[in-house]
Protein backbone atom coordinates (compact mmCIF):
# COMPACT_ATOMS: atom_id res chain seq x y z
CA UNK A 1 0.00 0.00 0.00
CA UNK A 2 1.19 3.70 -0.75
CA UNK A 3 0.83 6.27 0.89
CA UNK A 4 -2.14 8.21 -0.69
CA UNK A 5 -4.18 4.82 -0.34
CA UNK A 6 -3.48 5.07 3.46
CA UNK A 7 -4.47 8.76 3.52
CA UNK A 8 -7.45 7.39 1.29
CA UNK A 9 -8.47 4.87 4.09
CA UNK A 10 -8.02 7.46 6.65
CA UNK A 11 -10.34 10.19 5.40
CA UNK A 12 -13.03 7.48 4.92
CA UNK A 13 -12.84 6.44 8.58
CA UNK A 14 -12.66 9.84 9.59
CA UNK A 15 -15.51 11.42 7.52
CA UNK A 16 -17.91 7.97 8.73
CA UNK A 17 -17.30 8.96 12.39
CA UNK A 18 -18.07 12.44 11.71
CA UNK A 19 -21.47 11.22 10.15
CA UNK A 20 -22.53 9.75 12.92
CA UNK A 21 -20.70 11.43 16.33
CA UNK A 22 -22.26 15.35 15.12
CA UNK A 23 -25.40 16.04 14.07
CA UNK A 24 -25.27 18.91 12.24
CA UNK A 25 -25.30 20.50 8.49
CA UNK A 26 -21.85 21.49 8.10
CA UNK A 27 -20.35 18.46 9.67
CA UNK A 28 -22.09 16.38 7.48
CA UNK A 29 -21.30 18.03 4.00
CA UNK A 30 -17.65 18.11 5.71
CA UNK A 31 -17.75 14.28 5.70
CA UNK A 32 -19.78 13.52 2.58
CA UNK A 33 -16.83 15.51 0.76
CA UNK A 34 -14.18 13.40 2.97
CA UNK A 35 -15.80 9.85 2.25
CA UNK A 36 -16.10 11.06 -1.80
CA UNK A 37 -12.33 12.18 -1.70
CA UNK A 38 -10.93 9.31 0.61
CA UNK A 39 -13.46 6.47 -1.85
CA UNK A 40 -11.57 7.81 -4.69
CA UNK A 41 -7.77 8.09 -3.58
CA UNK A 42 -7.98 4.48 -1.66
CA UNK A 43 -9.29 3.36 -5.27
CA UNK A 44 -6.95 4.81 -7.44
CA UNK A 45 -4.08 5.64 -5.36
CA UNK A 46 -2.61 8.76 -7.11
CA UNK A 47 -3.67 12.13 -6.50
CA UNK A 48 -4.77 14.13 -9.40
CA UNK A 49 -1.81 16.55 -8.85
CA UNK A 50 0.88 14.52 -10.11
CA UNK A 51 3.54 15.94 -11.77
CA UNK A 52 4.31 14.67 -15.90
CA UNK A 53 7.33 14.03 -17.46
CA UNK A 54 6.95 16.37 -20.84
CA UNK A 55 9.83 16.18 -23.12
């Protein structure tokens, strides 16, 4: 495992707590945005801001 999967895995954990420990509006579009980022980084494993080799 790399190290963007890991950081992947850990915003998922961390945004499904958040769902359920606070109950209110912000928190929970906080964590809906950290389970959508975290589902796609622990799937692909790259971050979109990687830098290409252009010769």
């Amino acid at each position: 495992m790399n190290k963007y999967r890991i950081l992947g895995i850990v915003a998922l954990v961390i945004g499904i707590v958040l769902i359920y420990t606070v109950k209110n509006d912000l928190a929970s579009f906080v964590s809906g945005i950290l389970i959508g980022i975290g589902a796609v980084v622990t799937v692909t494993g790259k971050t979109i801001f990687q830098k290409k080799n252009v010769k």
